[in-house]
Protein backbone atom coordinates (compact mmCIF):
# COMPACT_ATOMS: atom_id res chain seq x y z
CA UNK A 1 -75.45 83.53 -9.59
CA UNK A 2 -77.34 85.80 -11.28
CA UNK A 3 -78.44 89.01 -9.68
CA UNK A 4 -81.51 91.12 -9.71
CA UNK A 5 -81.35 94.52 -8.40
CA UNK A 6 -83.93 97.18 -7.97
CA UNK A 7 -82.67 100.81 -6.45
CA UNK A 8 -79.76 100.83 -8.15
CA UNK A 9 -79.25 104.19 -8.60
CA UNK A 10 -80.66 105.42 -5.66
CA UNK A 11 -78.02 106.17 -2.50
CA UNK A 12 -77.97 102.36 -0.97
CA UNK A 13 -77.81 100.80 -4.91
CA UNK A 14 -74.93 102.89 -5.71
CA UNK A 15 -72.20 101.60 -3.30
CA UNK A 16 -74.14 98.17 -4.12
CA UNK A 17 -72.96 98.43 -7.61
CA UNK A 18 -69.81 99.48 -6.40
CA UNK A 19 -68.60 96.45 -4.74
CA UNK A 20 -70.06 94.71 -7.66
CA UNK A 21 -68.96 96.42 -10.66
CA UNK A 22 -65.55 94.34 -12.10
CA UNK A 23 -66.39 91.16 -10.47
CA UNK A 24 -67.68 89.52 -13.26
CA UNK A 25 -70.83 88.47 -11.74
CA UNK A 26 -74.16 88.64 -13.77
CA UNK A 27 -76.26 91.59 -12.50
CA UNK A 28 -79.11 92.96 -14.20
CA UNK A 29 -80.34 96.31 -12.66
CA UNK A 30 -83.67 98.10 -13.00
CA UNK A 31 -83.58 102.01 -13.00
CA UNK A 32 -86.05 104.62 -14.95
CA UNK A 33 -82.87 106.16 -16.15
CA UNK A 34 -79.58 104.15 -17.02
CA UNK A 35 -76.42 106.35 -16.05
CA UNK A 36 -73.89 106.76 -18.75
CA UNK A 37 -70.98 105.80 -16.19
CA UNK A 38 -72.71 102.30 -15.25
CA UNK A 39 -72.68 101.05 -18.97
CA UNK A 40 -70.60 97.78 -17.84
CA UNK A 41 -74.12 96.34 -16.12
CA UNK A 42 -77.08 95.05 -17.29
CA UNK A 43 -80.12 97.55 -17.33
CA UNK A 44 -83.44 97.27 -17.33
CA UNK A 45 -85.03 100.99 -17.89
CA UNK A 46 -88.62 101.09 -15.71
CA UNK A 47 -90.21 101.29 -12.96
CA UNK A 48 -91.57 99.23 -9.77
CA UNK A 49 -95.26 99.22 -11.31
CA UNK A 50 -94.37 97.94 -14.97
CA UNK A 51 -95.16 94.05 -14.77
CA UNK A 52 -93.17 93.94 -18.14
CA UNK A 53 -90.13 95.22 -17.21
CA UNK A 54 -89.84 93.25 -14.20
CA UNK A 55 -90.59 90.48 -15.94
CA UNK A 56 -87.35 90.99 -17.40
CA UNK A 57 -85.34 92.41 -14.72
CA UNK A 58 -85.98 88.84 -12.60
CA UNK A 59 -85.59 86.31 -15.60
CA UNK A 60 -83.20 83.74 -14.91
CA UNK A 61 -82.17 85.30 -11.51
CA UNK A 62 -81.41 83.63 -8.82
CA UNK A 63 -81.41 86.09 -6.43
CA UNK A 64 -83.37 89.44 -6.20
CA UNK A 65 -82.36 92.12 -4.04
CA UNK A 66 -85.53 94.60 -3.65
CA UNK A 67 -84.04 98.46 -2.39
CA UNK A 68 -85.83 100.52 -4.18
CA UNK A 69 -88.69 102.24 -2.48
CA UNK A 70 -90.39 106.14 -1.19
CA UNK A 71 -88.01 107.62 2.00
CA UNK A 72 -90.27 110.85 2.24
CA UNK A 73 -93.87 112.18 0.65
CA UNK A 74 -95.69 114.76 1.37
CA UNK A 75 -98.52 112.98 -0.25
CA UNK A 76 -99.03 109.79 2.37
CA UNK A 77 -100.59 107.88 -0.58
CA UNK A 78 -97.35 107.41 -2.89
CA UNK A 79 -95.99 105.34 0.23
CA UNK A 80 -98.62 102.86 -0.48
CA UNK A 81 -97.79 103.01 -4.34
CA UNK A 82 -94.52 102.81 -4.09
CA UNK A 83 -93.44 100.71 -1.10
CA UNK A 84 -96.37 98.07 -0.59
CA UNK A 85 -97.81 97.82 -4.41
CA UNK A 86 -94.35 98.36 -5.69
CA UNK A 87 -93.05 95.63 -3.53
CA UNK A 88 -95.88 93.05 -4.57
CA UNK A 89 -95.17 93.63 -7.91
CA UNK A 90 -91.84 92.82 -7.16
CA UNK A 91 -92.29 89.67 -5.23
CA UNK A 92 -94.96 88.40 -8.04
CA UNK A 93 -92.76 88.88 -11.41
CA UNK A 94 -89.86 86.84 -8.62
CA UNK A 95 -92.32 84.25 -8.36
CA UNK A 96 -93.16 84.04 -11.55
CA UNK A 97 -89.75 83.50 -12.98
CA UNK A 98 -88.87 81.13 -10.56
CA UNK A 99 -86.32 82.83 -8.31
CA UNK A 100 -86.28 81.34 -5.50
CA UNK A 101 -84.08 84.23 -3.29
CA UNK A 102 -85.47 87.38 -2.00
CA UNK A 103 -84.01 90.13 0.42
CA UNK A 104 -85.66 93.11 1.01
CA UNK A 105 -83.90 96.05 2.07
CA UNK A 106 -86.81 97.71 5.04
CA UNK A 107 -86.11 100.25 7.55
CA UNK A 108 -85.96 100.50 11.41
CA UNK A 109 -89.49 102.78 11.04
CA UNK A 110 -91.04 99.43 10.01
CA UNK A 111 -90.28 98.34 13.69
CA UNK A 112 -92.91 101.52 14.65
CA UNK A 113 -95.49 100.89 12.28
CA UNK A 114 -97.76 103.71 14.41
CA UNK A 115 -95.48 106.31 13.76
CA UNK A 116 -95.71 107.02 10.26
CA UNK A 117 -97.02 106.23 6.93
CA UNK A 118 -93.80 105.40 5.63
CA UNK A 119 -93.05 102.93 8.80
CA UNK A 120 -96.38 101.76 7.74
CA UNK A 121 -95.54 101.29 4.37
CA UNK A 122 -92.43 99.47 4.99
CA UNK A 123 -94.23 97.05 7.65
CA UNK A 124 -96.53 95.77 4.87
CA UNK A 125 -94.28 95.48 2.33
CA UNK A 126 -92.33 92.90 5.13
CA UNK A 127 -95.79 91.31 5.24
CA UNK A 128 -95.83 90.59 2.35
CA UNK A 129 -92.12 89.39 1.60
CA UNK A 130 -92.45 87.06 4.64
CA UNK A 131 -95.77 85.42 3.05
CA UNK A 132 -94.09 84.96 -0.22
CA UNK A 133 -93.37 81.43 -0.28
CA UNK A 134 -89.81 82.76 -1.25
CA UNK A 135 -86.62 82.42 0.49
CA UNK A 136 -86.57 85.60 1.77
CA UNK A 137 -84.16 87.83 4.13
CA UNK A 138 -85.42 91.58 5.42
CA UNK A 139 -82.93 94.15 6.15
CA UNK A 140 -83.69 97.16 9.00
CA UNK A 141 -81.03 99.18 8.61
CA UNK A 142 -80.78 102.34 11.20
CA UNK A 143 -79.41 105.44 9.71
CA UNK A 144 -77.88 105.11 6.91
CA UNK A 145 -74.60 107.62 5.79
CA UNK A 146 -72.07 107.99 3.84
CA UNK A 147 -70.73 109.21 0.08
CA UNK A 148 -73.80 110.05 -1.79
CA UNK A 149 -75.87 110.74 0.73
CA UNK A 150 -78.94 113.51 0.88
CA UNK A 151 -80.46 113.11 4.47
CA UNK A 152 -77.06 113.21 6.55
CA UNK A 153 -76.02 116.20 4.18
CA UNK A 154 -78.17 118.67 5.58
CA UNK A 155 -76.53 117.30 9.42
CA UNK A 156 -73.04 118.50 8.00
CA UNK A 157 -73.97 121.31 6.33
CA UNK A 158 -75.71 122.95 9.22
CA UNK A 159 -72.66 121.34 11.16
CA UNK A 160 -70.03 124.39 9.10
CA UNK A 161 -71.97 126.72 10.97
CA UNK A 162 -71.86 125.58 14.05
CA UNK A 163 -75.00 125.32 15.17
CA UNK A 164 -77.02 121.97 14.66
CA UNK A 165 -80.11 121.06 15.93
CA UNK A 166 -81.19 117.61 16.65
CA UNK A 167 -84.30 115.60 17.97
CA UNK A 168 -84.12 116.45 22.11
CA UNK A 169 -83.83 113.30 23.65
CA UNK A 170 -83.38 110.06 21.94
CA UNK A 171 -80.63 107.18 20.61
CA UNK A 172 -80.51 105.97 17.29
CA UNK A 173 -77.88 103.49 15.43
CA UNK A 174 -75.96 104.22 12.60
CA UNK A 175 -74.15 101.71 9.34
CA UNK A 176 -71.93 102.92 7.16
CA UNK A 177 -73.45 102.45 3.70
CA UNK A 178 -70.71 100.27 2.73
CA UNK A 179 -70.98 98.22 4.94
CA UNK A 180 -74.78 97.96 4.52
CA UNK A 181 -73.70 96.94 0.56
CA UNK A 182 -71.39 94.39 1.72
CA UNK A 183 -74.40 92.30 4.02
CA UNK A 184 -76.89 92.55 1.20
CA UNK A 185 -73.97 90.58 -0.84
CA UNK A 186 -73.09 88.19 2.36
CA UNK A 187 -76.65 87.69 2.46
CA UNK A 188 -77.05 86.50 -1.47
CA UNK A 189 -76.77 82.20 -0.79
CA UNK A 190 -79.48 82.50 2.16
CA UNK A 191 -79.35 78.90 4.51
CA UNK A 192 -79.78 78.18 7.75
CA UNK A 193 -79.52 81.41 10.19
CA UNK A 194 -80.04 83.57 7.42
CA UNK A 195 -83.14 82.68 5.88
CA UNK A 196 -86.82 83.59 7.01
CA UNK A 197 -84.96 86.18 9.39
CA UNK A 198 -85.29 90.52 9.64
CA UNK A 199 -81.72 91.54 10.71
CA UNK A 200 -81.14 95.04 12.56
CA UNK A 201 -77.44 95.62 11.61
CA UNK A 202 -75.36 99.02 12.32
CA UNK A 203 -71.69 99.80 13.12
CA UNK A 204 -71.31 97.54 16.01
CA UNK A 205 -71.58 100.57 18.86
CA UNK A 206 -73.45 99.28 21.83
CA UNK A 207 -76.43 101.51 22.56
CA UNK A 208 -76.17 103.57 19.44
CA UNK A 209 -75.97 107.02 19.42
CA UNK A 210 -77.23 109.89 21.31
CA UNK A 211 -78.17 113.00 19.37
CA UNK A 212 -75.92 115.12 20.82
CA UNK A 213 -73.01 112.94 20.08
CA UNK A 214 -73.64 111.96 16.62
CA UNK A 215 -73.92 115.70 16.05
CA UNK A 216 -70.72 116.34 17.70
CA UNK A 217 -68.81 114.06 15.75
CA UNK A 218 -70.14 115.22 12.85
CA UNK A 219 -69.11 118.57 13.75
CA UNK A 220 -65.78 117.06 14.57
CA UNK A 221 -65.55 115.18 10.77
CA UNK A 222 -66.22 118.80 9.34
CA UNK A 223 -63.65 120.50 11.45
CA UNK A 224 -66.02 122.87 13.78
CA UNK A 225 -67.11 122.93 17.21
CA UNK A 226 -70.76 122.43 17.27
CA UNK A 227 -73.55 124.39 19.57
CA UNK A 228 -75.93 121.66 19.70
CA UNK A 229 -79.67 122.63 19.95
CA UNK A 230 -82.17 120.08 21.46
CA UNK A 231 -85.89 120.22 19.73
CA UNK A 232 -88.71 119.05 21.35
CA UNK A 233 -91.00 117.05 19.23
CA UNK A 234 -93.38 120.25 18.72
CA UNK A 235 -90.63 122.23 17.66
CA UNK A 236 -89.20 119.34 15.08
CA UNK A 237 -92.98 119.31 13.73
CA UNK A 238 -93.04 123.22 13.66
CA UNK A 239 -89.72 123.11 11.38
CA UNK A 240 -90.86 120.36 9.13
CA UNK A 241 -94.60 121.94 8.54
CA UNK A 242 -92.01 125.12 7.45
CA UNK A 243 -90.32 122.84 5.34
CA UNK A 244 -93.05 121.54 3.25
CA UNK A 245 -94.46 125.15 2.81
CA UNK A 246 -91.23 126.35 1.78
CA UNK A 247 -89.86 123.34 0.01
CA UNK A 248 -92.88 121.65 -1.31
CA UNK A 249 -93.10 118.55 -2.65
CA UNK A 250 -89.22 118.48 -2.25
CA UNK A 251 -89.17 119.14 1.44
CA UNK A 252 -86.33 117.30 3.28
CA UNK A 253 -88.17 117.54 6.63
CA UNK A 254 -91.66 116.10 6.30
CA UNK A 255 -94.18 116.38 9.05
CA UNK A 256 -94.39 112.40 8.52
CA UNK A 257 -90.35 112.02 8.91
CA UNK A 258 -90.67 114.32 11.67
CA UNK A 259 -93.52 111.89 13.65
CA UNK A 260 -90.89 109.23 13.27
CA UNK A 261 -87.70 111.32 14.10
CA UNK A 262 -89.00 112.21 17.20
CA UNK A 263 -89.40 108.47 18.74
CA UNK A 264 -86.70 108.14 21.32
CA UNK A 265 -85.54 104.94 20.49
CA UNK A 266 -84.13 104.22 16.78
CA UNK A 267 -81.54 101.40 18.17
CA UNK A 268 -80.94 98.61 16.68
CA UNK A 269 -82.42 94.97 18.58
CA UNK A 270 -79.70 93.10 19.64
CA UNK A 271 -81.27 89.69 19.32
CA UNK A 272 -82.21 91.06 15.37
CA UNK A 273 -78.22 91.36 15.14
CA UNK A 274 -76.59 89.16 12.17
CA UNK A 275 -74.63 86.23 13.02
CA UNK A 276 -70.78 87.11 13.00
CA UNK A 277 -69.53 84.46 11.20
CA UNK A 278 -71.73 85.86 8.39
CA UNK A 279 -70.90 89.75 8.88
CA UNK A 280 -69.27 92.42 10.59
CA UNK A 281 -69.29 96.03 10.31
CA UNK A 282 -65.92 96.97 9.09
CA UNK A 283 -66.04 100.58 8.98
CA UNK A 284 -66.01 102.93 12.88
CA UNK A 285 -68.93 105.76 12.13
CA UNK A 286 -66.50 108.54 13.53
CA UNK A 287 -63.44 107.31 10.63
CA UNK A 288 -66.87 107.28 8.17
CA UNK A 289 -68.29 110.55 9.10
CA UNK A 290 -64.51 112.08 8.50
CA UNK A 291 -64.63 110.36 4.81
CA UNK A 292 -68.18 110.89 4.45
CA UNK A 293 -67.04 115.04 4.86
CA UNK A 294 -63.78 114.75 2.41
CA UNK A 295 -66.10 112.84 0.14
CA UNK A 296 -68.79 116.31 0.16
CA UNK A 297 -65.95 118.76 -0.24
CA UNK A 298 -64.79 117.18 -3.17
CA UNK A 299 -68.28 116.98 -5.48
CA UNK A 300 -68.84 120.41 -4.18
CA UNK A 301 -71.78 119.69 -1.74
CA UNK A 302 -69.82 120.75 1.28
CA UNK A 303 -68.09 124.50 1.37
CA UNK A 304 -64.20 123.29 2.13
């Protein structure tokens, strides 16, 4: 089979690649700049809005696996841009080619369109996979950690001091992003059960997580004791209209992500769960949060 990917140098892409790279299966990757360590792959230098060059990412593939897409904006409209236009694009050059697979890596927030723009976003996009005429598979996953990773950083950085605040209130689930890799490759033949179906999947604990003891594990991974500090939803919308006055454009706390962080209920649906006999989560978030932390220290994102 030969494999389209988009996103693949973006956080989920990566460990994608990973699993992939020395298995001497065809995959052709699109990316606006190839890395120098990935030369072993096929690359395909654009963008999500350049007709041509998906034209040639999809040719003669079997299978396209859509990640790439906007997490955070301060400008509402790129989520339109990016996630819905750029995922039309993507599903017309698939068509047009003749691939006949599709899955399309979404998010939980897609599940609260209301929320915020990038929910939004990622509920049209499934729109329009799920009226593609393809054989198509969407992916929800929860939170998302592990090496590589921006969001979670900030969690374990503010974790070293001992003193991290979280949403008050609230569960959400978590997948190892290994793990996450390893469906979107289960998921490559499609058939019955796994076609024309949105799958929730996360690490297999019942209930997910509650704030407070996601943050104290993650305390735990990094070796401290954490004072955990509850924020009510105006205080999380306080700190992220800081953070986009402060950070700009390259805030990591959006008043958008904050409308969405706030929801109390970021668990995965149990009857959205994938079929075991097609895949299990493999890795326990409290042994991945303790790698996650060792994997920090050593690129020098986490003071050891």
């Amino acid at each position: 089979m030969t494999l389209a990917l988009t996103g693949g140098t973006g956080f989920v892409g990566q460990a994608l690649l990973d699993l992939l790279e020395g298995s001497g299966e065809r995959v052709r990757v699109l990316a606006r700049t190839v890395p120098e360590n990935r030369r072993g792959l096929r690359w395909v230098d654009g963008s999500l809005n350049e007709p041509f060059k998906l034209a040639h990412l999809v040719a003669d593939a079997e299978c396209v696996i859509h990640i790439a897409g906007l997490t955070r904006a301060t400008n509402l409209d790129h989520f339109e841009i990016v996630n819905v236009t750029g995922t039309l694009n993507v599903v017309e050059a698939a068509k047009r080619a003749g691939a006949k697979r599709l899955i399309f890596v979404s998010s939980l927030a897609a599940r609260e369109p209301d929320l915020s723009a990038y929910g939004l976003s990622k509920r049209r996009a499934e729109t329009i996979v799920a009226a593609s005429g393809l054989d198509w598979t969407i992916v929800r996953p929860p939170g998302v950690y592990g090496p590589r990773d921006t969001d979670y950083l900030e969690m374990f950085r503010a974790a070293t001091k001992g003193v991290l605040p979280v949403p008050a209130g609230g569960r959400s689930s978590m997948i190892h992003v290994r793990d996450l890799a390893r469906l979107l490759l289960a998921l490559r033949e499609g058939g019955e059960g796994i076609s024309h179906e949105i799958f929730e999947p996360d690490d297999g604990r019942a209930h997910g997580w509650s704030h407070p003891d996601l943050a104290r594990s993650i305390g735990t991974a990094v070796g401290r004791r954490v004072y955990v500090v509850p924020l009510p939803d105006f205080a999380l919308k306080a700190a992220a209209y800081a953070d986009e006055k402060i950070r700009g454009r390259n805030a990591r706390l959006t008043r958008d992500r904050a409308s969405y962080l706030a929801h109390k209920d970021w668990v995965v649906a149990p009857e959205r769960a994938v079929p075991g006999a097609i895949w299990k989560p493999e890795i326990l978030t409290r042994e991945g949060l303790h790698e996650t932390a060792k994997w920090y220290r050593e690129a020098g994102m986490l003071q050891k």
